[in-house]
N, C-alpha and C. Protein backbone atom coordinates (compact mmCIF):
# COMPACT_ATOMS: atom_id res chain seq x y z
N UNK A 1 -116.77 -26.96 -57.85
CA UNK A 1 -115.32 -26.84 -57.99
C UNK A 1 -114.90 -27.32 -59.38
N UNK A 2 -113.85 -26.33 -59.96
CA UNK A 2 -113.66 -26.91 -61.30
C UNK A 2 -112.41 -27.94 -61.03
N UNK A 3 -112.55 -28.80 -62.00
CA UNK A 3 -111.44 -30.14 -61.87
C UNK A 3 -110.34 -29.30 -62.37
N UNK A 4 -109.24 -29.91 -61.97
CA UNK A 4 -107.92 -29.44 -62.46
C UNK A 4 -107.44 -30.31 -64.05
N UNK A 5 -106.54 -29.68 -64.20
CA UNK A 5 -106.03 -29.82 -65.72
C UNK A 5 -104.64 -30.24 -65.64
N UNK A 6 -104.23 -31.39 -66.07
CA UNK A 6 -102.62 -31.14 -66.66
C UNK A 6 -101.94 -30.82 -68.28
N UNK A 7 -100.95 -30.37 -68.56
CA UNK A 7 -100.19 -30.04 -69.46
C UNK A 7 -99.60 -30.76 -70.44
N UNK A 8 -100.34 -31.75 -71.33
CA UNK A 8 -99.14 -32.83 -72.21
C UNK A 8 -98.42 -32.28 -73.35
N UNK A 9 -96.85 -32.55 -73.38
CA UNK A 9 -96.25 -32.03 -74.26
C UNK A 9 -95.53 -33.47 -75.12
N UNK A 10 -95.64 -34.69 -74.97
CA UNK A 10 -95.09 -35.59 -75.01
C UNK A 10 -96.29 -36.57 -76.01
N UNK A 11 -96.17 -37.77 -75.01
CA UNK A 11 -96.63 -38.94 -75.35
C UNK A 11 -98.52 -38.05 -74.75
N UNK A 12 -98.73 -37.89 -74.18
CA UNK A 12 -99.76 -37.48 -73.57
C UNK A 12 -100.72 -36.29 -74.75
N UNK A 13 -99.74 -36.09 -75.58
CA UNK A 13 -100.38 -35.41 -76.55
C UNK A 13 -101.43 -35.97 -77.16
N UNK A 14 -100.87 -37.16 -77.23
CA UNK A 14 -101.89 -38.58 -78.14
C UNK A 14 -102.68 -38.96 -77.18
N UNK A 15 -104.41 -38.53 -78.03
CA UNK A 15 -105.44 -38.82 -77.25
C UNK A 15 -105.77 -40.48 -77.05
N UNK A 16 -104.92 -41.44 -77.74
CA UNK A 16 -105.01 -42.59 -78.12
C UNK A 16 -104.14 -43.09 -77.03
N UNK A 17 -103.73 -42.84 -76.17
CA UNK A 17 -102.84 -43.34 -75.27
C UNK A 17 -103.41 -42.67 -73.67
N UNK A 18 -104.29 -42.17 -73.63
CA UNK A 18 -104.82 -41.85 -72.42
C UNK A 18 -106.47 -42.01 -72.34
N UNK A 19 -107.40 -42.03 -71.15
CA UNK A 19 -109.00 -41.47 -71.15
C UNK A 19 -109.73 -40.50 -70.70
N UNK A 20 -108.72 -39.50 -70.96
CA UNK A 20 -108.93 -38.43 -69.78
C UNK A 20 -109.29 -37.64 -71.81
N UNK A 21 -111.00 -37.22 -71.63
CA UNK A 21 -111.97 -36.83 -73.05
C UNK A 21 -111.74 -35.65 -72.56
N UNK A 22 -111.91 -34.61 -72.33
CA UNK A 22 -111.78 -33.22 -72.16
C UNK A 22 -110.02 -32.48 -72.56
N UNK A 23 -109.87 -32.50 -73.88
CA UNK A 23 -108.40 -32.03 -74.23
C UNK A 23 -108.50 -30.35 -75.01
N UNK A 24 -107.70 -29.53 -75.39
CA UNK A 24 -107.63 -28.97 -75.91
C UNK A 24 -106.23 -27.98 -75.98
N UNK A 25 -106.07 -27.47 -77.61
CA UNK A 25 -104.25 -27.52 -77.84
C UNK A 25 -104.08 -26.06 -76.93
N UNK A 26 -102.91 -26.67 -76.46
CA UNK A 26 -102.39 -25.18 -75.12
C UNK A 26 -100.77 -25.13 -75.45
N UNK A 27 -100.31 -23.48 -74.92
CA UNK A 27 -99.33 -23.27 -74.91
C UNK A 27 -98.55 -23.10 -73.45
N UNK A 28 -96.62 -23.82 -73.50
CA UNK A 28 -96.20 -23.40 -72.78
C UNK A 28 -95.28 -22.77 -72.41
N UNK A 29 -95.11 -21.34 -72.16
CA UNK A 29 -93.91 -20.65 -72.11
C UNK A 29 -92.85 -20.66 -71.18
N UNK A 30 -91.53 -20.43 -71.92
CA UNK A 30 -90.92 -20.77 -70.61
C UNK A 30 -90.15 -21.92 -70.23
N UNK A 31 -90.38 -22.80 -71.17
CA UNK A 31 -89.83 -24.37 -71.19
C UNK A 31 -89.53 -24.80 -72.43
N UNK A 32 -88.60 -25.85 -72.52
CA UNK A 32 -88.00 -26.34 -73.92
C UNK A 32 -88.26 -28.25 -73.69
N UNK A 33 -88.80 -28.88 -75.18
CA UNK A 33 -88.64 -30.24 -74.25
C UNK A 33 -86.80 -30.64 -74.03
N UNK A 34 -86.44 -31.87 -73.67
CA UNK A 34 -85.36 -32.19 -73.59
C UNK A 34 -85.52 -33.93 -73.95
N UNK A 35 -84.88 -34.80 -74.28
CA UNK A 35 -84.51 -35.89 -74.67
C UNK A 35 -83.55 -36.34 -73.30
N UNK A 36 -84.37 -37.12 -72.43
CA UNK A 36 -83.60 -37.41 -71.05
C UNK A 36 -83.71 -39.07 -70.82
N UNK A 37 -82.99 -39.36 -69.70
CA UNK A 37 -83.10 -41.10 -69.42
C UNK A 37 -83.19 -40.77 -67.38
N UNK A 38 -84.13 -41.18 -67.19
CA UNK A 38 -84.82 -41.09 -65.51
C UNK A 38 -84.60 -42.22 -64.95
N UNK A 39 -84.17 -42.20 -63.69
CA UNK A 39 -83.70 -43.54 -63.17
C UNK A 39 -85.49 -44.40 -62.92
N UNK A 40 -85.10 -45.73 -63.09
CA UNK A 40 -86.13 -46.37 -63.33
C UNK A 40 -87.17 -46.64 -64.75
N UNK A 41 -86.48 -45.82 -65.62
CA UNK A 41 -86.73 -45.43 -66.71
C UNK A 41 -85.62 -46.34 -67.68
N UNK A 42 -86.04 -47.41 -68.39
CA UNK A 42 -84.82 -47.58 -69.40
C UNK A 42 -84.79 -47.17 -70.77
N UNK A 43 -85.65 -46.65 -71.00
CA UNK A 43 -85.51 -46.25 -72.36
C UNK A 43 -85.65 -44.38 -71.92
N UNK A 44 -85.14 -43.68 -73.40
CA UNK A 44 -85.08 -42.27 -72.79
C UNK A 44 -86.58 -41.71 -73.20
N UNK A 45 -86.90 -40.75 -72.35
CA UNK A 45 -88.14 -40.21 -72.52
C UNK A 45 -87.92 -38.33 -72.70
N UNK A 46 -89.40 -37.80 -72.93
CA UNK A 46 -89.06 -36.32 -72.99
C UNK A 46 -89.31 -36.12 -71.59
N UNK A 47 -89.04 -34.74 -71.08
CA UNK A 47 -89.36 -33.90 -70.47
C UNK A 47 -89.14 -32.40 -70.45
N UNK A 48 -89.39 -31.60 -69.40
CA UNK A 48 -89.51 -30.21 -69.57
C UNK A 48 -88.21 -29.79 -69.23
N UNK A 49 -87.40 -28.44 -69.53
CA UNK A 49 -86.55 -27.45 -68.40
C UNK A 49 -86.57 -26.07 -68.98
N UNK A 50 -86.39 -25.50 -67.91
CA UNK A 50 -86.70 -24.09 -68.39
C UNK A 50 -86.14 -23.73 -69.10
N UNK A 51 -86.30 -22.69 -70.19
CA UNK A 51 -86.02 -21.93 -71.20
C UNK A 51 -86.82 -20.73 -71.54
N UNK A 52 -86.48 -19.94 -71.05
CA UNK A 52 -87.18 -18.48 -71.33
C UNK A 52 -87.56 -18.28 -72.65
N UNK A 53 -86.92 -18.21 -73.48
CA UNK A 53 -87.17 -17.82 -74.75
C UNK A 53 -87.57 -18.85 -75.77
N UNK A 54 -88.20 -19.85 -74.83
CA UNK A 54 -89.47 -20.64 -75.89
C UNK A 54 -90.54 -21.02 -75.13
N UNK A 55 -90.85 -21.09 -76.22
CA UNK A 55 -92.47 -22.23 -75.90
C UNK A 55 -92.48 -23.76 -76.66
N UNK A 56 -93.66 -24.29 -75.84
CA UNK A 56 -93.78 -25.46 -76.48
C UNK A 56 -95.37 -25.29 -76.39
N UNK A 57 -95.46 -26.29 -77.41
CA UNK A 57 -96.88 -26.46 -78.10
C UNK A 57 -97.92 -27.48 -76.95
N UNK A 58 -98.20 -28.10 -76.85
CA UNK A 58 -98.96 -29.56 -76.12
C UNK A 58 -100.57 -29.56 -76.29
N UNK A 59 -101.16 -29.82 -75.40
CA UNK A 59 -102.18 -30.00 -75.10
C UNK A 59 -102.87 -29.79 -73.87
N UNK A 60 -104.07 -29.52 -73.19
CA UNK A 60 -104.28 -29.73 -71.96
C UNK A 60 -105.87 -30.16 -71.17
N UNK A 61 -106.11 -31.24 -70.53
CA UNK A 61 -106.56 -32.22 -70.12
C UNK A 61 -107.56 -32.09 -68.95
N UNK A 62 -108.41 -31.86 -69.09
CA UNK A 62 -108.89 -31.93 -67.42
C UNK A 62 -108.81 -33.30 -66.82
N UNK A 63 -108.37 -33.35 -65.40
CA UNK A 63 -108.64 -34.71 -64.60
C UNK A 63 -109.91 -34.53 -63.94
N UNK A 64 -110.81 -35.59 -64.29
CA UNK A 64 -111.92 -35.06 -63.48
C UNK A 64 -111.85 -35.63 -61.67
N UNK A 65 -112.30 -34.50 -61.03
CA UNK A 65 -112.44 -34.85 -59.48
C UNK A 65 -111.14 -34.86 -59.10
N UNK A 66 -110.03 -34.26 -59.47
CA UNK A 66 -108.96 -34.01 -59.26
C UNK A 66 -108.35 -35.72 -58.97
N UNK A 67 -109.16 -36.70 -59.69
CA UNK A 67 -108.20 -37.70 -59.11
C UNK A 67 -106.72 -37.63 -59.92
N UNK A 68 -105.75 -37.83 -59.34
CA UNK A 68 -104.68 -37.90 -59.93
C UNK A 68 -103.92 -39.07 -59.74
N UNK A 69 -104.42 -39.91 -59.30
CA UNK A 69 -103.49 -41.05 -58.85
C UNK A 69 -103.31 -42.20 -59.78
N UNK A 70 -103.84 -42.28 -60.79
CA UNK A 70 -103.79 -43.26 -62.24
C UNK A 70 -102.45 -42.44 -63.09
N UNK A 71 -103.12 -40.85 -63.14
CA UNK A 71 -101.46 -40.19 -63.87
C UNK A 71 -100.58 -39.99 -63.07
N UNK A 72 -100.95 -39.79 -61.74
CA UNK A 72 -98.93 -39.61 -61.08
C UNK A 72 -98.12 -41.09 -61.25
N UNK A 73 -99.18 -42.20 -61.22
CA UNK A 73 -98.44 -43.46 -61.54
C UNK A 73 -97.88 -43.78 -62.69
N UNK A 74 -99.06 -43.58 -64.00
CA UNK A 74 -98.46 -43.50 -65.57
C UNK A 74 -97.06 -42.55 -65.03
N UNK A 75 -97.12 -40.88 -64.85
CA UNK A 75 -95.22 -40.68 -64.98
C UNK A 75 -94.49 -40.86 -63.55
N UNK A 76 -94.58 -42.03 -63.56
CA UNK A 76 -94.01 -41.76 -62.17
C UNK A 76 -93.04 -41.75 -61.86
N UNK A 77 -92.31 -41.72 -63.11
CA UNK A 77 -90.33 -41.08 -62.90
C UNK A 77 -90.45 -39.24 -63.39
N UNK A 78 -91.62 -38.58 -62.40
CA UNK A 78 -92.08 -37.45 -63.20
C UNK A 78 -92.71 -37.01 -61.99
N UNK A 79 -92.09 -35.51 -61.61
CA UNK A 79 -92.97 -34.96 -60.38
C UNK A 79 -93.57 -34.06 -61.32
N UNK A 80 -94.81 -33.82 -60.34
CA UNK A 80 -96.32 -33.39 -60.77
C UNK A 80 -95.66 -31.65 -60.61
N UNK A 81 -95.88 -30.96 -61.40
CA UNK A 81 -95.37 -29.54 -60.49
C UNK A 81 -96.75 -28.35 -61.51
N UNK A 82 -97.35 -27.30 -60.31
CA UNK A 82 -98.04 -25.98 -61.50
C UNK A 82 -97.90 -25.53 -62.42
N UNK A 83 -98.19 -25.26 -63.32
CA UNK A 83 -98.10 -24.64 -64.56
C UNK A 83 -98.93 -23.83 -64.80
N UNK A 84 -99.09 -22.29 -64.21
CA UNK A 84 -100.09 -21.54 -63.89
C UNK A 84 -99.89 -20.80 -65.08
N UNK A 85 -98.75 -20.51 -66.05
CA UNK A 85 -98.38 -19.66 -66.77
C UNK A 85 -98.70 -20.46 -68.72
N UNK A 86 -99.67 -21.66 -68.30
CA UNK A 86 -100.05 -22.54 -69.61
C UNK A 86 -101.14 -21.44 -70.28
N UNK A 87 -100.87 -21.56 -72.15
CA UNK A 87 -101.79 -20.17 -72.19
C UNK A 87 -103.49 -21.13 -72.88
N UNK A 88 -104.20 -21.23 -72.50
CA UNK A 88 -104.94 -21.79 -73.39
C UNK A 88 -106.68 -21.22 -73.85
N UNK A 89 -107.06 -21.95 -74.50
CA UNK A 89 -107.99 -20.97 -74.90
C UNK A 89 -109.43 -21.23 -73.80
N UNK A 90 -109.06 -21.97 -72.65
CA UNK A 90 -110.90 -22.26 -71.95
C UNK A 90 -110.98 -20.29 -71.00
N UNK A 91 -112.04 -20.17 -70.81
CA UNK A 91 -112.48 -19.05 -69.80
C UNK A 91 -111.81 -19.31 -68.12
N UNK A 92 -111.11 -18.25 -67.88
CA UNK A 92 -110.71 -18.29 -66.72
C UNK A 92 -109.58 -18.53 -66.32
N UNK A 93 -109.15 -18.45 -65.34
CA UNK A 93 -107.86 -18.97 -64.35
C UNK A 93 -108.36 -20.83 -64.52
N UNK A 94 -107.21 -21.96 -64.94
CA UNK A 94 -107.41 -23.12 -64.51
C UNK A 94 -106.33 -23.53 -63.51
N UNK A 95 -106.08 -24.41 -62.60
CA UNK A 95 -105.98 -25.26 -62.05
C UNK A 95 -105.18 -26.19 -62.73
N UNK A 96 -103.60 -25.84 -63.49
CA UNK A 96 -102.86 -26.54 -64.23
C UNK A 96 -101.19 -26.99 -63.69
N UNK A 97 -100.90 -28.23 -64.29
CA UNK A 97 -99.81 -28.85 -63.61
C UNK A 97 -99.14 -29.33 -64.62
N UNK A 98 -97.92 -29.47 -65.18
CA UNK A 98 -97.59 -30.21 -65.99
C UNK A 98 -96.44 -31.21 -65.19
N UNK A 99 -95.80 -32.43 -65.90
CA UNK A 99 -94.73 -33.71 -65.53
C UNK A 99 -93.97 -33.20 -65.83
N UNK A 100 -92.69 -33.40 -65.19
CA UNK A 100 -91.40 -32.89 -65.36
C UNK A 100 -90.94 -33.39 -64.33
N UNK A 101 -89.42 -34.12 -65.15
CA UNK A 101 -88.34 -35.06 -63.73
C UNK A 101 -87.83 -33.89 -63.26
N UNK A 102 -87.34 -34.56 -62.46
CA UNK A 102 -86.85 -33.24 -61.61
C UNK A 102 -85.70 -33.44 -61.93
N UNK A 103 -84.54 -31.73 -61.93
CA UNK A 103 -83.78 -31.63 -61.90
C UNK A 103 -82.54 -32.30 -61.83
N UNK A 104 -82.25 -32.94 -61.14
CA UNK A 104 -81.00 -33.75 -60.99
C UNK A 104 -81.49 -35.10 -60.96
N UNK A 105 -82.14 -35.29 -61.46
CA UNK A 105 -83.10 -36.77 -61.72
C UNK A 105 -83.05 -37.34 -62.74
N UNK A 106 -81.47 -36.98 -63.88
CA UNK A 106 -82.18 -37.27 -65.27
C UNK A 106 -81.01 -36.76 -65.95
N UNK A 107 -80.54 -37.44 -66.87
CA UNK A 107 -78.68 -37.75 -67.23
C UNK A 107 -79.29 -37.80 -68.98
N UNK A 108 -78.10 -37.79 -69.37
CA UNK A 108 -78.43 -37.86 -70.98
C UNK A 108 -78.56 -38.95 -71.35
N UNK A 109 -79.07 -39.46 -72.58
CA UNK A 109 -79.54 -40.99 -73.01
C UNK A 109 -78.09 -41.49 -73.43
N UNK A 110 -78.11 -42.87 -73.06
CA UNK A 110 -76.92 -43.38 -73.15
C UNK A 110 -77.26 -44.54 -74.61
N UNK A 111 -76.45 -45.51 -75.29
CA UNK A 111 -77.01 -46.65 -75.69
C UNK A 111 -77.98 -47.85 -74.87
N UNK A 112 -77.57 -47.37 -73.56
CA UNK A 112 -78.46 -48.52 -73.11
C UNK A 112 -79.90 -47.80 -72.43
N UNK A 113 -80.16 -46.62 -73.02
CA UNK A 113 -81.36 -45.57 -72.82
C UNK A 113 -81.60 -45.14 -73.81
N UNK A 114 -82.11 -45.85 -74.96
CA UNK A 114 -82.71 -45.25 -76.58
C UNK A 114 -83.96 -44.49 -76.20
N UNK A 115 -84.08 -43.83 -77.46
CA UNK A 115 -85.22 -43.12 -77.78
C UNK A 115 -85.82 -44.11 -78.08
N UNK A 116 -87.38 -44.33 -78.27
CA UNK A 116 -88.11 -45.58 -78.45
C UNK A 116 -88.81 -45.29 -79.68
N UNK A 117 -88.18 -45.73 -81.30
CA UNK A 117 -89.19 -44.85 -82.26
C UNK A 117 -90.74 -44.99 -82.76
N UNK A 118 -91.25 -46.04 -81.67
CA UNK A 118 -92.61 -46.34 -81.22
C UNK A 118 -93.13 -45.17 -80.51
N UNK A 119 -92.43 -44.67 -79.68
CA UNK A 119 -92.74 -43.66 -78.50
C UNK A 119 -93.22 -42.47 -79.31
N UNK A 120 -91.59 -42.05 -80.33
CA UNK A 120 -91.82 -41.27 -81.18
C UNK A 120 -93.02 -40.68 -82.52
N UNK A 121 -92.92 -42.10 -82.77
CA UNK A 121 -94.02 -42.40 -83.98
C UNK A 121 -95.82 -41.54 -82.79
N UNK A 122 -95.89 -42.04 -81.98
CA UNK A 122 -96.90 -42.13 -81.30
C UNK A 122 -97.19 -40.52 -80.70
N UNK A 123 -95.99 -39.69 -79.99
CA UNK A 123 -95.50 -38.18 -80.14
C UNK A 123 -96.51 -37.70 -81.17
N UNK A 124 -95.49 -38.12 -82.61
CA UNK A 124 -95.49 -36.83 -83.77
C UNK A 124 -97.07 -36.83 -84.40
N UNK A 125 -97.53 -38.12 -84.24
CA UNK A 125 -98.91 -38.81 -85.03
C UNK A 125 -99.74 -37.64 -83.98
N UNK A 126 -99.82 -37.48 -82.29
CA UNK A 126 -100.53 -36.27 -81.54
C UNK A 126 -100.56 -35.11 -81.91
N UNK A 127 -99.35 -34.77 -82.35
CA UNK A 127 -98.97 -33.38 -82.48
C UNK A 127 -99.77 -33.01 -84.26
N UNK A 128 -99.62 -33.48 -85.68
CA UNK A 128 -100.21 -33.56 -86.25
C UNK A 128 -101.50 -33.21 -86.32
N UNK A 129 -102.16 -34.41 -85.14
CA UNK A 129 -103.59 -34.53 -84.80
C UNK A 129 -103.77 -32.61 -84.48
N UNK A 130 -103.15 -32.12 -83.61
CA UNK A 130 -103.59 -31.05 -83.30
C UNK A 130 -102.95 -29.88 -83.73
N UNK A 131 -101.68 -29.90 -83.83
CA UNK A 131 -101.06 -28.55 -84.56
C UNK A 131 -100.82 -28.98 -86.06
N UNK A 132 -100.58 -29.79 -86.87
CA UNK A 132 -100.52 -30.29 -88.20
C UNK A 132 -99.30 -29.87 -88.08
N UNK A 133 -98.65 -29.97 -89.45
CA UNK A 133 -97.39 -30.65 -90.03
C UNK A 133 -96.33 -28.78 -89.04
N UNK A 134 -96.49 -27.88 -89.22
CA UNK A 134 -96.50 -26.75 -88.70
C UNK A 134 -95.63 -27.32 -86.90
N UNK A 135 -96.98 -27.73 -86.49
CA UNK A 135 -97.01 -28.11 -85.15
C UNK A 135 -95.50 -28.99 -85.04
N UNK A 136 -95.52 -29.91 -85.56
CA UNK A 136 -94.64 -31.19 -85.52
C UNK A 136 -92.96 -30.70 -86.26
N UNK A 137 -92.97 -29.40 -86.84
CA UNK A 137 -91.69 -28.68 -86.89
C UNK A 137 -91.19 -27.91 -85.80
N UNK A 138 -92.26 -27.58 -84.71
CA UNK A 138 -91.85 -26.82 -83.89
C UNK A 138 -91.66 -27.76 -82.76
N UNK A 139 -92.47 -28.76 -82.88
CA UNK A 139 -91.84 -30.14 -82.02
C UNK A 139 -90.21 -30.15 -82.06
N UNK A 140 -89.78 -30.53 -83.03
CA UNK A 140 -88.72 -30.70 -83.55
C UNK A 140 -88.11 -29.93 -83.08
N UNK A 141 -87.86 -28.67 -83.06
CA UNK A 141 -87.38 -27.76 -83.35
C UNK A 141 -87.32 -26.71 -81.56
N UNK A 142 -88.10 -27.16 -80.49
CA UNK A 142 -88.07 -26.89 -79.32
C UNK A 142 -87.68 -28.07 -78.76
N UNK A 143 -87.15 -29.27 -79.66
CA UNK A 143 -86.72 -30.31 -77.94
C UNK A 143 -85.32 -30.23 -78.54
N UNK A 144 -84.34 -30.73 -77.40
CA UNK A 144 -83.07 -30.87 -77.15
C UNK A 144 -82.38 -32.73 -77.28
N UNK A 145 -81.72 -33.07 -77.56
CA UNK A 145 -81.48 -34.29 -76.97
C UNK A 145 -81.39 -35.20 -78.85
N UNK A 146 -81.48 -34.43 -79.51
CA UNK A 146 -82.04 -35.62 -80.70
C UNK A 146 -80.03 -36.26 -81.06
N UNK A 147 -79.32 -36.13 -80.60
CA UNK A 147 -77.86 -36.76 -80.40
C UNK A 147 -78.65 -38.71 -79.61
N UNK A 148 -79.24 -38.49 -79.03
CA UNK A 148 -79.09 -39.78 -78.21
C UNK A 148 -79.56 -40.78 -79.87
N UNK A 149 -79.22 -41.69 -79.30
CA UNK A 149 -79.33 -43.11 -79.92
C UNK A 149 -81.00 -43.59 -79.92
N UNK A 150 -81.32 -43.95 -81.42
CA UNK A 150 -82.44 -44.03 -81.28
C UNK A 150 -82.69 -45.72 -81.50
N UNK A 151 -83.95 -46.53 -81.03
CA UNK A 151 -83.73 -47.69 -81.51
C UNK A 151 -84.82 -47.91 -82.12
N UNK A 152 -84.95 -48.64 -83.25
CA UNK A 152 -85.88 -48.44 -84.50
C UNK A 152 -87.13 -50.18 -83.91
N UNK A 153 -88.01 -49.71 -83.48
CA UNK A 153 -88.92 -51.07 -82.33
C UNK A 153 -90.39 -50.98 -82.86
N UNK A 154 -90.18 -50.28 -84.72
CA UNK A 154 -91.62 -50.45 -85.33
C UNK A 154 -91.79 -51.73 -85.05
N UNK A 155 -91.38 -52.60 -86.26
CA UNK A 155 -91.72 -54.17 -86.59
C UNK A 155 -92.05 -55.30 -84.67
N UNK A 156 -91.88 -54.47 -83.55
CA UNK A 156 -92.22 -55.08 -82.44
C UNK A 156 -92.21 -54.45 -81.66
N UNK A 157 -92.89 -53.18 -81.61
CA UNK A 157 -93.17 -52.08 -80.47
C UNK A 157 -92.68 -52.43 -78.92
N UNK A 158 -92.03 -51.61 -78.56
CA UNK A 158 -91.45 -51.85 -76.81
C UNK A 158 -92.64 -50.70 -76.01
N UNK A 159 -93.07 -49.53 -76.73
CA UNK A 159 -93.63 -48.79 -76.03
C UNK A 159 -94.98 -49.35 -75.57
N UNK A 160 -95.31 -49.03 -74.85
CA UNK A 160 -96.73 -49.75 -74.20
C UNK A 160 -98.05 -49.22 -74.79
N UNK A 161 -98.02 -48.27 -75.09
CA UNK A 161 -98.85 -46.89 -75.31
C UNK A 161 -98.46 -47.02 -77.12
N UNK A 162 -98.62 -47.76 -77.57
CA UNK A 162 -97.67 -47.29 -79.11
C UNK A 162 -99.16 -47.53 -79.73
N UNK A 163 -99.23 -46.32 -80.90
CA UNK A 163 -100.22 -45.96 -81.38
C UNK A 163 -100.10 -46.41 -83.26
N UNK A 164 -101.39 -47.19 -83.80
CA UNK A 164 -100.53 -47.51 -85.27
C UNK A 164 -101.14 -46.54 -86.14
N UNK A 165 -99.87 -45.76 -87.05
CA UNK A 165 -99.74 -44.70 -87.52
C UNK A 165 -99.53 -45.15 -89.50
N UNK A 166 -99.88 -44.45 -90.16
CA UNK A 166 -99.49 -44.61 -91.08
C UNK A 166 -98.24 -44.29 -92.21
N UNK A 167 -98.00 -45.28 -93.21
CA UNK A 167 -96.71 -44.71 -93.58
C UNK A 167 -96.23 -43.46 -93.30
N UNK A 168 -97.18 -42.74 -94.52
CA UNK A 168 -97.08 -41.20 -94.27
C UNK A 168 -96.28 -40.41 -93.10
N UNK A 169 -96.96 -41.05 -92.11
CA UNK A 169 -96.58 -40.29 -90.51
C UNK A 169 -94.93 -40.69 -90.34
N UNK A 170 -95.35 -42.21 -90.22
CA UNK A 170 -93.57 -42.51 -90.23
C UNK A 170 -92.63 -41.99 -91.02
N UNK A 171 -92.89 -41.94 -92.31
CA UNK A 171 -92.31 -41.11 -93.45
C UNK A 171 -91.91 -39.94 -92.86
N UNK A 172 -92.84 -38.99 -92.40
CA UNK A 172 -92.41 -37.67 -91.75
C UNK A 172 -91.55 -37.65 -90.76
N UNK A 173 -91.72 -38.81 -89.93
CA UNK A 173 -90.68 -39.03 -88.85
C UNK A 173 -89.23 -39.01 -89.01
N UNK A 174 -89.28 -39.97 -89.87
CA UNK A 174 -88.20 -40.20 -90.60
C UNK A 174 -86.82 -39.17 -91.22
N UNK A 175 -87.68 -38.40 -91.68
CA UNK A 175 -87.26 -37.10 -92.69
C UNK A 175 -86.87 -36.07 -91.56
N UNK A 176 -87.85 -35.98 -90.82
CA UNK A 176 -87.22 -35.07 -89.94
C UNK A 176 -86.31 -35.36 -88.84
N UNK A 177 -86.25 -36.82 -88.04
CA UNK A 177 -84.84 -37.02 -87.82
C UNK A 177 -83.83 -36.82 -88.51
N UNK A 178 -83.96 -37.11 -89.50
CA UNK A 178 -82.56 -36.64 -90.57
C UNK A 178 -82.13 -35.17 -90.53
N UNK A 179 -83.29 -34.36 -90.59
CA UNK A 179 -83.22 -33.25 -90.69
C UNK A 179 -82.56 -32.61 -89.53
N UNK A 180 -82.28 -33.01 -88.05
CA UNK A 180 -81.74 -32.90 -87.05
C UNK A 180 -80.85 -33.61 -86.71
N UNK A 181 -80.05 -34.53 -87.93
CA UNK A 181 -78.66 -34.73 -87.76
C UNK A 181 -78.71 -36.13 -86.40
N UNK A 182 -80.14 -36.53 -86.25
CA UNK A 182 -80.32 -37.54 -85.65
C UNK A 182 -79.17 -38.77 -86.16
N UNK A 183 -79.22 -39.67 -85.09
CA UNK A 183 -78.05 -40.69 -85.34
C UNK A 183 -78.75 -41.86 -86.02
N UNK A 184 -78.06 -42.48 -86.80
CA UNK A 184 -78.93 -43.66 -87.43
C UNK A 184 -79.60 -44.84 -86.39
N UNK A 185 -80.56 -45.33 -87.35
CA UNK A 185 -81.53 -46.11 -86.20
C UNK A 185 -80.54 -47.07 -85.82
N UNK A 186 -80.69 -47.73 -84.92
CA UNK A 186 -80.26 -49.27 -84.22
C UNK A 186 -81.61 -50.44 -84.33
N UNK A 187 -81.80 -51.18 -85.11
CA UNK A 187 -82.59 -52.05 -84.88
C UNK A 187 -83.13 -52.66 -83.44
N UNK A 188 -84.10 -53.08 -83.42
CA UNK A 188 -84.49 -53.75 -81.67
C UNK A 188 -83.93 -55.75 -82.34
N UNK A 189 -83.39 -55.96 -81.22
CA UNK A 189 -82.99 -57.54 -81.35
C UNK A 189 -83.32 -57.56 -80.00
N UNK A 190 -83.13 -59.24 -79.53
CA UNK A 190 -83.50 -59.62 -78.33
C UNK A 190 -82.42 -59.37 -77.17
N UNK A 191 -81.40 -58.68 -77.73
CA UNK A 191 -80.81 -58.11 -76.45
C UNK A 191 -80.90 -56.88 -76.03
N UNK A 192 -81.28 -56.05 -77.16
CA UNK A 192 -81.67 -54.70 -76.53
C UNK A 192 -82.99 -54.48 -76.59
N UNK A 193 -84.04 -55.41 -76.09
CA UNK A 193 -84.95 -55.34 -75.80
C UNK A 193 -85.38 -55.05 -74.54
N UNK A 194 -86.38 -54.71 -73.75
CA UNK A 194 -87.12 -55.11 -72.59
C UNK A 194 -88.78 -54.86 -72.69
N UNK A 195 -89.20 -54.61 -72.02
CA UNK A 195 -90.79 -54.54 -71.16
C UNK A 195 -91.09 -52.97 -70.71
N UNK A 196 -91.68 -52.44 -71.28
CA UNK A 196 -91.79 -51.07 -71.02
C UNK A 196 -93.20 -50.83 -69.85
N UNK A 197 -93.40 -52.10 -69.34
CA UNK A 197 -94.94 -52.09 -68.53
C UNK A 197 -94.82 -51.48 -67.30
């Protein structure tokens, strides 16, 4: 039996934040990311919703032995749903699922639901890794949401998963928030902090 596969378009892009060794770059049609805040969730995260007339770039993963119970917990403000229509390059029909909150599960980022630019940094540094600078415009350029409030948590990472990237990368980050009319950073202090564990 072949193991099943899921779909990362996110944080999951970055092979540095998961152990699941079997990756390779896949497409998904049909979906746009979005910039959302999930209950149980305090900081805002991506996810999927439909959109016909795009694609998004990601990656995709085999789980081996179909265990899934380490990743339904990692998103677990995130139902597991098929993704039979992922285009990628292995032989055959796979056995694919990608995360996505559900529907009415998931409100726009507020100030007290930042973007995490640890989270981010950690995103664009994946996408690079596999689609290069190319890749990381169309990042940009298929998610929704870049209005929310971002909070700037280099100098003391909140993300759990935060990957260390070099100037360069941040540099790019940088530039291209701007470039999307992103809102200026908010520093992290000890009140808009928490525990992302």
């Amino acid at each position: 039996m072949t193991d099943p596969f899921f779909f990362g378009y996110g944080s999951l892009v970055n092979s540095g934040t998961h152990a699941y060794p079997e990756f390779h770059p896949a497409t998904l049609p049909g979906w746009r990311r979005a910039w959302r805040r999930a209950h149980g969730r305090p900081a805002a995260f991506l996810t999927v919703v439909r959109d016909r007339s795009t694609s998004i770039d990601g990656v995709i993963a085999s789980v081996p032995g179909a265990d899934w119970q380490a990743l339904d917990e990692r998103e677990g403000a995130y139902a597991r749903i098929p993704a039979p229509e992922v285009r990628h390059p292995l032989p055959g029909p796979l056995d694919l699922a990608v995360y996505a909150i559900a529907e009415r599960a998931h409100e726009d980022p507020t100030e007290r639901n930042p973007i995490l630019l640890s989270y981010l940094d950690t995103v664009v540094q994946g996408f690079l890794t596999h689609w290069g600078r190319n890749g990381v415009d169309r990042f940009f350029a298929s998610t929704d949401g870049w209005s929310a409030p971002i909070l700037n948590d280099r100098d003391a990472p909140i993300y759990s998963r935060v990957q260390r990237t070099t100037e360069a990368e941040r540099d790019l980050v940088d530039a291209l928030l701007e470039s999307v009319n992103a809102r200026p950073f908010q520093s992290a202090t000890p009140e808009n902090t928490w525990s992302d564990a």
